[in-house]
PDB file of N, CA and C in Angstrom:
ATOM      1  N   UNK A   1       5.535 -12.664  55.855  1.00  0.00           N
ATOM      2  CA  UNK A   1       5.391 -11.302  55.364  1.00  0.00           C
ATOM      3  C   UNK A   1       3.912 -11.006  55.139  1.00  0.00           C
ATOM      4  N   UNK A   2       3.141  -9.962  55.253  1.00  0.00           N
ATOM      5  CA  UNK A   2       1.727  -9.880  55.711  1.00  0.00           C
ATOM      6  C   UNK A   2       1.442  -9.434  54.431  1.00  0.00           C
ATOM      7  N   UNK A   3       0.122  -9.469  53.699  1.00  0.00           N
ATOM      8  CA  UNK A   3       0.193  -8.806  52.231  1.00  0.00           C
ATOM      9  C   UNK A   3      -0.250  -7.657  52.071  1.00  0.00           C
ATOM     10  N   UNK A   4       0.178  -7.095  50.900  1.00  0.00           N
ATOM     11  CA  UNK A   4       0.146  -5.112  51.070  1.00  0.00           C
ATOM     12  C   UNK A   4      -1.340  -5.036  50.986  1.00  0.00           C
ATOM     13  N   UNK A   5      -2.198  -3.818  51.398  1.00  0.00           N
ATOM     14  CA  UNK A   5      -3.231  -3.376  51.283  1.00  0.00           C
ATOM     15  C   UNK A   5      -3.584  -3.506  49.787  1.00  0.00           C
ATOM     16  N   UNK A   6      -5.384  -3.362  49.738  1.00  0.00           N
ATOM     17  CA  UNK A   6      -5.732  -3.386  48.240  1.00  0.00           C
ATOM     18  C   UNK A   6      -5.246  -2.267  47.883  1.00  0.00           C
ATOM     19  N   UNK A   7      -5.165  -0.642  48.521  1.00  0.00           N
ATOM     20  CA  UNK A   7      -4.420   0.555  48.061  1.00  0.00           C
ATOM     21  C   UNK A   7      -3.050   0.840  47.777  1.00  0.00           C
ATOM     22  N   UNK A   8      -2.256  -0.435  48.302  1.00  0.00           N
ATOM     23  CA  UNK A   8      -1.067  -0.196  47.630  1.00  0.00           C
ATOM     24  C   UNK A   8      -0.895  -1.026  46.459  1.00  0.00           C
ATOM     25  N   UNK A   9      -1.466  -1.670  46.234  1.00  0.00           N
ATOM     26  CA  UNK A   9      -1.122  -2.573  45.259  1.00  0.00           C
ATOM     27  C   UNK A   9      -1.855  -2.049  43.743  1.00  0.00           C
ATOM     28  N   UNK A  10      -2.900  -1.177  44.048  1.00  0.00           N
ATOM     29  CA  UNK A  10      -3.478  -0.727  42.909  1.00  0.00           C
ATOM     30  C   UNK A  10      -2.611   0.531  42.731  1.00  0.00           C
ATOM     31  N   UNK A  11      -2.134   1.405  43.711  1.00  0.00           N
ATOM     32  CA  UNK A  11      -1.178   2.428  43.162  1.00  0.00           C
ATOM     33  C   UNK A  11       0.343   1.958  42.845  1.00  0.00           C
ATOM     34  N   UNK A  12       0.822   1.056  42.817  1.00  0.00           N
ATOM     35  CA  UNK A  12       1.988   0.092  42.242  1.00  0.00           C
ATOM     36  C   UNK A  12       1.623  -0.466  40.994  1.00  0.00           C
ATOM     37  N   UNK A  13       0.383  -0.635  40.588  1.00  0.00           N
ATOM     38  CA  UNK A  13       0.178  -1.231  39.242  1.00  0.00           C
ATOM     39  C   UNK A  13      -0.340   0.090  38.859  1.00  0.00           C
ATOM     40  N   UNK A  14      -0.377   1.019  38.981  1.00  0.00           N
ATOM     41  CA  UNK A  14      -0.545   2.461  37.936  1.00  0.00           C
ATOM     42  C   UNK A  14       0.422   3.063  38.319  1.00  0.00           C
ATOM     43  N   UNK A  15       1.204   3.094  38.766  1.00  0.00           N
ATOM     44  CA  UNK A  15       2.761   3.487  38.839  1.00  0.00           C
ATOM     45  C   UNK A  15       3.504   2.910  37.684  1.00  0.00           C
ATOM     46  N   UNK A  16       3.373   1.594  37.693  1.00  0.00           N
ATOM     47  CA  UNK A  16       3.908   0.376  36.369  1.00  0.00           C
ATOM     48  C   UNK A  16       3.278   0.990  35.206  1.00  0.00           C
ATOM     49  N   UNK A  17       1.921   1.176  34.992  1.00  0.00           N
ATOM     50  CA  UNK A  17       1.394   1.297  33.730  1.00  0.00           C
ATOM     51  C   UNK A  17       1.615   3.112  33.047  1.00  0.00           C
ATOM     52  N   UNK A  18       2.102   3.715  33.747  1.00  0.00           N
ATOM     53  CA  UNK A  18       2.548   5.399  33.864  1.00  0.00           C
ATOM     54  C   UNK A  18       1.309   6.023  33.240  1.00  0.00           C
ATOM     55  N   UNK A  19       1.439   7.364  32.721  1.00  0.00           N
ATOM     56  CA  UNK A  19       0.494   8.444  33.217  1.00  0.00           C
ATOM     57  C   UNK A  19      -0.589   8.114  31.494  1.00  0.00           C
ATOM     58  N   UNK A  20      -1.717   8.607  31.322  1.00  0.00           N
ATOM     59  CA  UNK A  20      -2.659   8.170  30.492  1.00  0.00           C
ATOM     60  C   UNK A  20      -2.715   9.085  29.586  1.00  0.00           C
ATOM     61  N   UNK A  21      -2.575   8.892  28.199  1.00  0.00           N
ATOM     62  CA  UNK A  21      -2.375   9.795  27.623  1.00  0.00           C
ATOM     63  C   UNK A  21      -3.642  10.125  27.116  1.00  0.00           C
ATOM     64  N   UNK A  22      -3.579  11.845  27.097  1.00  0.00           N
ATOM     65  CA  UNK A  22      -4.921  12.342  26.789  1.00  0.00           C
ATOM     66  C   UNK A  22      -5.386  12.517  25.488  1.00  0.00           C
ATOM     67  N   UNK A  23      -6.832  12.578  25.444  1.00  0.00           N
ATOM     68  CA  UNK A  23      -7.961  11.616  24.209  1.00  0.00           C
ATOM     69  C   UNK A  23      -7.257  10.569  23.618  1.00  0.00           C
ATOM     70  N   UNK A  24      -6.792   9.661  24.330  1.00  0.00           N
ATOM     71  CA  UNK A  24      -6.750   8.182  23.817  1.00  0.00           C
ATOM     72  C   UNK A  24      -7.737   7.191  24.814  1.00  0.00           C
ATOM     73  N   UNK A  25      -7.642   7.606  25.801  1.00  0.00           N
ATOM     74  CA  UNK A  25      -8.400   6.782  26.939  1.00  0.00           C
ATOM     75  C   UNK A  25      -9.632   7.702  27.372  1.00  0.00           C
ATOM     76  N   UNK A  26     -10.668   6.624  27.732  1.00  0.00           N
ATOM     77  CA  UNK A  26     -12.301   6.925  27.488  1.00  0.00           C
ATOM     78  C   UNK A  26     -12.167   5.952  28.862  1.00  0.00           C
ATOM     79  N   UNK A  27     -12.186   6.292  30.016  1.00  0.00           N
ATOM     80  CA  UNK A  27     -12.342   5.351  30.608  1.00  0.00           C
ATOM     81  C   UNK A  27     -14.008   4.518  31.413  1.00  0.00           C
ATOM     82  N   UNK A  28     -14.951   5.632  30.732  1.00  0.00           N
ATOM     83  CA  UNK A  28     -16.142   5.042  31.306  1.00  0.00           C
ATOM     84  C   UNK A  28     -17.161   4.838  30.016  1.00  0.00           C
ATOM     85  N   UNK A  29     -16.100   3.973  28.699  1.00  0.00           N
ATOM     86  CA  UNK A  29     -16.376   3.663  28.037  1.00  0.00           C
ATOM     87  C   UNK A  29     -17.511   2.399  27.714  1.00  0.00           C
ATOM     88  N   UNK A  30     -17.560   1.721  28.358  1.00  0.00           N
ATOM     89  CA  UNK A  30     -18.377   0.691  28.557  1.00  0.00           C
ATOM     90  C   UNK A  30     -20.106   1.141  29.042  1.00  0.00           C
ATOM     91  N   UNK A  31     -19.703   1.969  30.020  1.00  0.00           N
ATOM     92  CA  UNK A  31     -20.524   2.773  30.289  1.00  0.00           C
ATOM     93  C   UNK A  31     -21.713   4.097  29.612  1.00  0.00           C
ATOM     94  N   UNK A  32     -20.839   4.364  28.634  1.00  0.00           N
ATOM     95  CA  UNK A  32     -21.711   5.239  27.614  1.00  0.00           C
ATOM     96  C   UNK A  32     -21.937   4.124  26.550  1.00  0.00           C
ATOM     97  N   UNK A  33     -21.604   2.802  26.493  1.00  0.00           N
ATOM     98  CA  UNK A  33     -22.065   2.336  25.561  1.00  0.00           C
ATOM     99  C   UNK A  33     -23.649   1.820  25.740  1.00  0.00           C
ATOM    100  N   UNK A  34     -23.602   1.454  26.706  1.00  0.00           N
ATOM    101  CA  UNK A  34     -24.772   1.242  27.473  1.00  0.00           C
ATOM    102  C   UNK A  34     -25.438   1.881  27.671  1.00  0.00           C
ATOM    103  N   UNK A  35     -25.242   3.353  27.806  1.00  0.00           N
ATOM    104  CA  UNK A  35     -26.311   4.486  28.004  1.00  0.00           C
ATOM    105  C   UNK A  35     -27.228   4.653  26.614  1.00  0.00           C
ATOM    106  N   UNK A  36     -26.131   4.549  25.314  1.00  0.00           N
ATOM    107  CA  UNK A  36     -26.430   5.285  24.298  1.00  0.00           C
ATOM    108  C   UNK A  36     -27.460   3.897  24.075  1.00  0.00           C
ATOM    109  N   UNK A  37     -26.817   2.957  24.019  1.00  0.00           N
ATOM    110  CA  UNK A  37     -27.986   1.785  23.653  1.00  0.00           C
ATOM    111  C   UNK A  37     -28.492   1.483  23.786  1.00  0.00           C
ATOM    112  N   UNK A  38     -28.989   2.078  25.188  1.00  0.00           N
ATOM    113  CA  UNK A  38     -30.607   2.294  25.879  1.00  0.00           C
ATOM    114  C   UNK A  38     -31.528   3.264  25.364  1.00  0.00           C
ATOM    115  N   UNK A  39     -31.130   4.207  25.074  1.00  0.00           N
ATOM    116  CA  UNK A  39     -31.715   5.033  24.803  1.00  0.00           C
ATOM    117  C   UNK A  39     -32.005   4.941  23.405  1.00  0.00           C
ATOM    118  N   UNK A  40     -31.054   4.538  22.163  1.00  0.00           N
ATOM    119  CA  UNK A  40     -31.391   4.188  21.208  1.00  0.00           C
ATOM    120  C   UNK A  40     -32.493   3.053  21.373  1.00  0.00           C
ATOM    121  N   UNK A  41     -32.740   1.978  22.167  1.00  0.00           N
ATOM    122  CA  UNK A  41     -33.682   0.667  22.218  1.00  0.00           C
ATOM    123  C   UNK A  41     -34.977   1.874  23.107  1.00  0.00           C
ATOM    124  N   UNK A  42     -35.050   2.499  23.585  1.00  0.00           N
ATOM    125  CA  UNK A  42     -36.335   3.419  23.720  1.00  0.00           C
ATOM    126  C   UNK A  42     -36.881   3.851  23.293  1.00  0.00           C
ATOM    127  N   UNK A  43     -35.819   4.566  22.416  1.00  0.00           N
ATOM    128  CA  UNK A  43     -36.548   5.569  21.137  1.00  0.00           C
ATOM    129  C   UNK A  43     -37.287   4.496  19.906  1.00  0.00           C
ATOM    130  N   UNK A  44     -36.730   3.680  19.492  1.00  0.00           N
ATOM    131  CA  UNK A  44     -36.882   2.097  18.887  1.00  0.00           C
ATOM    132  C   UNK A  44     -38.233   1.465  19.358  1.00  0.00           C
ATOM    133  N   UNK A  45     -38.169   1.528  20.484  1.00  0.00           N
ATOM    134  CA  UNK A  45     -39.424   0.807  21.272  1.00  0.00           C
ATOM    135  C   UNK A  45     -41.012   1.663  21.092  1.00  0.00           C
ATOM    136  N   UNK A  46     -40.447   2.696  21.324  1.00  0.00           N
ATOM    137  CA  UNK A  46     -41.907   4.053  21.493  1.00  0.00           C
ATOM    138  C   UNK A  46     -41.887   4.353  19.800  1.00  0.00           C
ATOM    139  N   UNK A  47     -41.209   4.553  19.231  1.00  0.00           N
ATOM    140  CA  UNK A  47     -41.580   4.591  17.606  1.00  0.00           C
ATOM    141  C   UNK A  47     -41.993   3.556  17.192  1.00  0.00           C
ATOM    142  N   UNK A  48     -41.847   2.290  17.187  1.00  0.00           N
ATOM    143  CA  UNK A  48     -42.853   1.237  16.920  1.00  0.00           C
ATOM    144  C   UNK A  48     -43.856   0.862  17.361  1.00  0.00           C
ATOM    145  N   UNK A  49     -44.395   1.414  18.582  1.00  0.00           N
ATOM    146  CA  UNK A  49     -45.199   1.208  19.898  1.00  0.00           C
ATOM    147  C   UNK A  49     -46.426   1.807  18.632  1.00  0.00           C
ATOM    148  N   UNK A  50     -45.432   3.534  18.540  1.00  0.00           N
ATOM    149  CA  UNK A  50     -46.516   4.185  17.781  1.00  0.00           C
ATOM    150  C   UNK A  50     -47.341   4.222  16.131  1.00  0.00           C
ATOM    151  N   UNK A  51     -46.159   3.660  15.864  1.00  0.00           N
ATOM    152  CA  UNK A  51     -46.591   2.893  14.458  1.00  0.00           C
ATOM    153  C   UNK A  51     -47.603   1.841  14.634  1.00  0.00           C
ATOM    154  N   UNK A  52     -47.609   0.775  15.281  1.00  0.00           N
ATOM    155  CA  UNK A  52     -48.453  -0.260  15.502  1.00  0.00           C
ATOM    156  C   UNK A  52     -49.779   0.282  16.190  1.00  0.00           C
ATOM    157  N   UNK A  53     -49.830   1.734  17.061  1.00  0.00           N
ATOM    158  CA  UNK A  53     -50.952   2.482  17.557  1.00  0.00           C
ATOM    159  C   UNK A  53     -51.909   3.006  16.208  1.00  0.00           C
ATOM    160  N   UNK A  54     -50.718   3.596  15.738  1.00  0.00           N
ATOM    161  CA  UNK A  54     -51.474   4.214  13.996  1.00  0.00           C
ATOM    162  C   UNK A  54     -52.230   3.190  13.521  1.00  0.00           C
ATOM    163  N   UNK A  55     -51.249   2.141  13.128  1.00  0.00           N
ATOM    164  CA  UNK A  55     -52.050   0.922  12.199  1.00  0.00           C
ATOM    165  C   UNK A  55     -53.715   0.401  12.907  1.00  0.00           C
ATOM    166  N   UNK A  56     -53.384   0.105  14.292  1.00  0.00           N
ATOM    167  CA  UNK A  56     -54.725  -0.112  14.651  1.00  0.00           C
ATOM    168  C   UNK A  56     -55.655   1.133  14.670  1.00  0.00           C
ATOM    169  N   UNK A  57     -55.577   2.430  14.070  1.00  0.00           N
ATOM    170  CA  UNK A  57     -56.397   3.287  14.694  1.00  0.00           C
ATOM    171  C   UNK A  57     -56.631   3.706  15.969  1.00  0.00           C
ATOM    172  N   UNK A  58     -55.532   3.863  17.069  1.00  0.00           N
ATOM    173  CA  UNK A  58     -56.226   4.155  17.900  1.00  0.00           C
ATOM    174  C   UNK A  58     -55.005   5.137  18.652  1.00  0.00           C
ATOM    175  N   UNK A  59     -54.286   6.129  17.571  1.00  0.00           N
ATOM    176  CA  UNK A  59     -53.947   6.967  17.519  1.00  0.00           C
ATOM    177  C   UNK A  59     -54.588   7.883  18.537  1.00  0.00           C
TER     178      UNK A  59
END
């Protein structure tokens, strides 16, 4: 017996798992976590950058 395509087998396992209920699932969650925590470690980075610019004077 030959084995099903990767496309059937992923629409058979979301067939199984049924339909997603809405604002419970975030699905590119991982993904904004990472965004936000970049951007928080930037803002983090350049505000201390500039503090340590102040301290030496060379504001």
């Amino acid at each position: 017996m030959p084995r099903r395509s990767f496309e059937e087998r992923i629409a058979e396992r979301q067939a199984q798992l049924g339909p997603l209920k809405e604002g419970r699932v975030f699905e590119h969650g991982p993904a904004k976590f990472l965004f936000v925590s970049l951007i928080v470690l930037i803002v983090v980075v350049h505000v201390g950058a500039l503090v340590v610019m102040m301290a030496m004077g060379l504001h």
